[in-house]
Protein backbone atom coordinates (compact mmCIF):
# COMPACT_ATOMS: atom_id res chain seq x y z
CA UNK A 1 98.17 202.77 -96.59
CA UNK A 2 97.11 205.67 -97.97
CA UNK A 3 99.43 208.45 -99.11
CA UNK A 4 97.95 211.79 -97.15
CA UNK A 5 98.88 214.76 -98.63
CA UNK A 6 98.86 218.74 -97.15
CA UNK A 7 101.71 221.52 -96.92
CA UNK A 8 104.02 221.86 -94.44
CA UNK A 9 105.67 225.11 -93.05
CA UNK A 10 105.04 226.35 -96.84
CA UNK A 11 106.08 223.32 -98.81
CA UNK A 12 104.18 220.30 -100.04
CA UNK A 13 104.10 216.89 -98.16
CA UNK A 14 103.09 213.38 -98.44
CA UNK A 15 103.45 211.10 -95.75
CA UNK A 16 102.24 207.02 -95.81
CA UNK A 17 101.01 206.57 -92.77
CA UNK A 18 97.99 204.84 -90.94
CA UNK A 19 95.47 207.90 -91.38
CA UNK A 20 94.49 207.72 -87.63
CA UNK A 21 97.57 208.26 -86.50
CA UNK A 22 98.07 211.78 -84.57
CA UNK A 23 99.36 214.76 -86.63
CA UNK A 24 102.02 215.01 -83.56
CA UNK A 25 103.31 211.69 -83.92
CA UNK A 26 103.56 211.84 -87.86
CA UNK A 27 105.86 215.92 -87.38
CA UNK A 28 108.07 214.59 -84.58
CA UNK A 29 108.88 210.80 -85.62
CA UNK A 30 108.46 210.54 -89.03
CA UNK A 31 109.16 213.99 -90.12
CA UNK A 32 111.76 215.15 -87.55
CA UNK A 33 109.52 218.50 -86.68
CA UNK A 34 109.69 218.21 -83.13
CA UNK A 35 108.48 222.38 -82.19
CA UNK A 36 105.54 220.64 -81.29
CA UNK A 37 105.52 219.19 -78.07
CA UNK A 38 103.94 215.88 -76.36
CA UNK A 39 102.49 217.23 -73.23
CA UNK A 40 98.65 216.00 -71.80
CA UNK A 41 97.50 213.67 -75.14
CA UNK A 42 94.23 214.91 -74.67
CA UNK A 43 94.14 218.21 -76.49
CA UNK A 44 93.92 220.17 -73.57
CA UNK A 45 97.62 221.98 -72.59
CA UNK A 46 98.68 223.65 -75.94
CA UNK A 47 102.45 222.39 -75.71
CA UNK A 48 101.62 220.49 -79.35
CA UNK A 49 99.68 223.31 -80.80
CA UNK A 50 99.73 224.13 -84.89
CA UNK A 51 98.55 226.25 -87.04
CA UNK A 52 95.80 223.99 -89.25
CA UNK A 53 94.35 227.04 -92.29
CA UNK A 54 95.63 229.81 -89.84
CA UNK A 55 93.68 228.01 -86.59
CA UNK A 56 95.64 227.30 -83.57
CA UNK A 57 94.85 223.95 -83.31
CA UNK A 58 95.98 220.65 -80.70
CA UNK A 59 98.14 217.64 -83.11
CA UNK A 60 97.92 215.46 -79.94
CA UNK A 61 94.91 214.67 -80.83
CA UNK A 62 94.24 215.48 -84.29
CA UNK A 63 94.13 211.97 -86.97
CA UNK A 64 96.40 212.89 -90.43
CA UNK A 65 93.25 212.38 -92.32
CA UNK A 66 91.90 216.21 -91.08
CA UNK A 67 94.52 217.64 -92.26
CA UNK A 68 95.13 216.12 -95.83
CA UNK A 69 94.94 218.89 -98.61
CA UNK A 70 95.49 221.63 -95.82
CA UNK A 71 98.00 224.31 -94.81
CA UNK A 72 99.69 223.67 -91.49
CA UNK A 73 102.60 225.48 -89.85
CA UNK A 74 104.72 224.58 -86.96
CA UNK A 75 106.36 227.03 -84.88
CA UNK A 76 109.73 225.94 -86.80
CA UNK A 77 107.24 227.61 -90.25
CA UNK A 78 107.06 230.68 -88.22
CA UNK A 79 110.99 232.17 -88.62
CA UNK A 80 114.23 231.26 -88.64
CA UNK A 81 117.24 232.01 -86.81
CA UNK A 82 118.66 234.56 -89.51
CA UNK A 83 114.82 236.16 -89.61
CA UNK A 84 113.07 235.44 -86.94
CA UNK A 85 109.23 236.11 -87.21
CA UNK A 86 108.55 239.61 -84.70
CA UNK A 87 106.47 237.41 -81.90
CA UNK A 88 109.76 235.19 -81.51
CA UNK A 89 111.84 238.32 -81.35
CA UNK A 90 109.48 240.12 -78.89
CA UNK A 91 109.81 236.65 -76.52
CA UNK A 92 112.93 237.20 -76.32
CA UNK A 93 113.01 240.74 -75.68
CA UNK A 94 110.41 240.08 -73.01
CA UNK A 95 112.10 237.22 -71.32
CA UNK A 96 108.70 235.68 -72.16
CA UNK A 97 110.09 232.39 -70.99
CA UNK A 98 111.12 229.86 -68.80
CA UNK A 99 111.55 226.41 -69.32
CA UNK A 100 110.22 227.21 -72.95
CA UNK A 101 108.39 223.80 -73.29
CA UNK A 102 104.90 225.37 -73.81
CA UNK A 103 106.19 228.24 -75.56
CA UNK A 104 106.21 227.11 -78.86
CA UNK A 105 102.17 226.38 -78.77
CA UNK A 106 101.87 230.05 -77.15
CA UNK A 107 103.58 231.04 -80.20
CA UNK A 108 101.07 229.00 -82.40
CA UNK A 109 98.22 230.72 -80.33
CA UNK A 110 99.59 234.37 -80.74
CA UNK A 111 100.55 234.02 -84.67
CA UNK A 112 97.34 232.69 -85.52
CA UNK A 113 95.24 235.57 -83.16
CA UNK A 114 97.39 238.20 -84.97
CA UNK A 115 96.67 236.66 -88.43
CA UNK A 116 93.02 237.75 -87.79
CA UNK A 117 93.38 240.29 -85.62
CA UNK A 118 96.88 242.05 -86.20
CA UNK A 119 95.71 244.59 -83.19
CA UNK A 120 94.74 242.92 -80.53
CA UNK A 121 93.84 244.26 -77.00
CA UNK A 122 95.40 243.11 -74.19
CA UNK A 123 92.10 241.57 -73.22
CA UNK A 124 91.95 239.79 -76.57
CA UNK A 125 95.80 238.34 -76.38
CA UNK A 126 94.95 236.98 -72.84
CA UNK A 127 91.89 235.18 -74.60
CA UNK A 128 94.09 233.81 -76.90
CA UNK A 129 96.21 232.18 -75.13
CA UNK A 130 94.10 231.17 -72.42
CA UNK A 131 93.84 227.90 -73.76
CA UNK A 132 97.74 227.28 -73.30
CA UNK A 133 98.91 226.12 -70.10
CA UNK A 134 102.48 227.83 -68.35
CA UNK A 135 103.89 226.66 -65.17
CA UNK A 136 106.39 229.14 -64.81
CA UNK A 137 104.18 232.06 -64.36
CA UNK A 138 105.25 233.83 -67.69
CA UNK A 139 101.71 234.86 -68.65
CA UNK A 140 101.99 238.94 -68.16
CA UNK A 141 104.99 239.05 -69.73
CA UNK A 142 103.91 236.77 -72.66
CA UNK A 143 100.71 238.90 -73.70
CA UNK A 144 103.53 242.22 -73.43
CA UNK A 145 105.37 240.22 -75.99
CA UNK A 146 102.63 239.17 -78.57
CA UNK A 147 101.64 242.79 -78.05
CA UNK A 148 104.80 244.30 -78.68
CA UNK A 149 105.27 241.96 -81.72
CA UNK A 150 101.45 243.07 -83.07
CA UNK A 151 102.75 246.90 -82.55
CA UNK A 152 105.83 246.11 -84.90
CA UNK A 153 104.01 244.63 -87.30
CA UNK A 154 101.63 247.40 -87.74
CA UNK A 155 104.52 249.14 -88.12
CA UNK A 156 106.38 247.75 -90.73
């Protein structure tokens, strides 16, 4: 097997795995990064959502060979617990949650809209995220958090 290599959360990786395996599979059970979660397997709910070269991007159903040589980031490469990064804080201060199992692909969706666009409009945030599915109903007060978070980083 081929050794695929591409950074993780910042720091480089190699992994030896079957190339067509899923990027999900290789972060939760070979690499113990488990932000990412297993929800449809088809790429279309946004609870496994990374950041692939600052794209928001499904690992369900994305082989390890796309992403040799590139720059992905997990939700767990966004803060930590002694810093979090501001849209984690503003979740919280929102109560931008529920059961929390598709928040950490929201979280993928909102970092890498306010990489390219660190002002977005409300309209714009919505957009973003439109592509990740909730069933608790925490939608309004999700896009108040990634916009609260996008005002405090303009602001620092």
């Amino acid at each position: 097997m081929p050794a695929i290599q591409f950074r993780l959360n910042g720091t480089a990786a190699v992994v030896d795995v079957d190339p067509d395996r899923t990027l999900l599979d290789v972060l939760r059970n070979r690499l113990g990064i488990a932000g990412a979660h297993v929800g449809c397997g088809a790429g279309e709910c946004g609870a496994c959502y990374v950041m692939v070269d600052g794209r928001a991007m499904s690992s369900c159903d994305m082989p390890m060979w796309s992403v040799a040589e590139k720059d992905v980031v997990t939700v767990e490469g966004l803060g930590t617990m002694e810093l979090p990064h501001p849209l984690q804080r503003a979740f919280i201060s929102e109560q931008a949650m529920q059961c929390g199992y598709c928040v950490s692909g929201i979280l993928i969706s909102a970092a890498a809209l306010l990489k390219r666009n660190p002002s977005p409009t409300e309209g714009e945030v919505r957009t973003a995220l439109d592509r990740n599915l909730c069933r608790c109903g925490s939608h309004n007060r999700m896009v108040r958090a990634v916009l609260r978070a996008a005002s405090e980083m303009a602001a620092s």
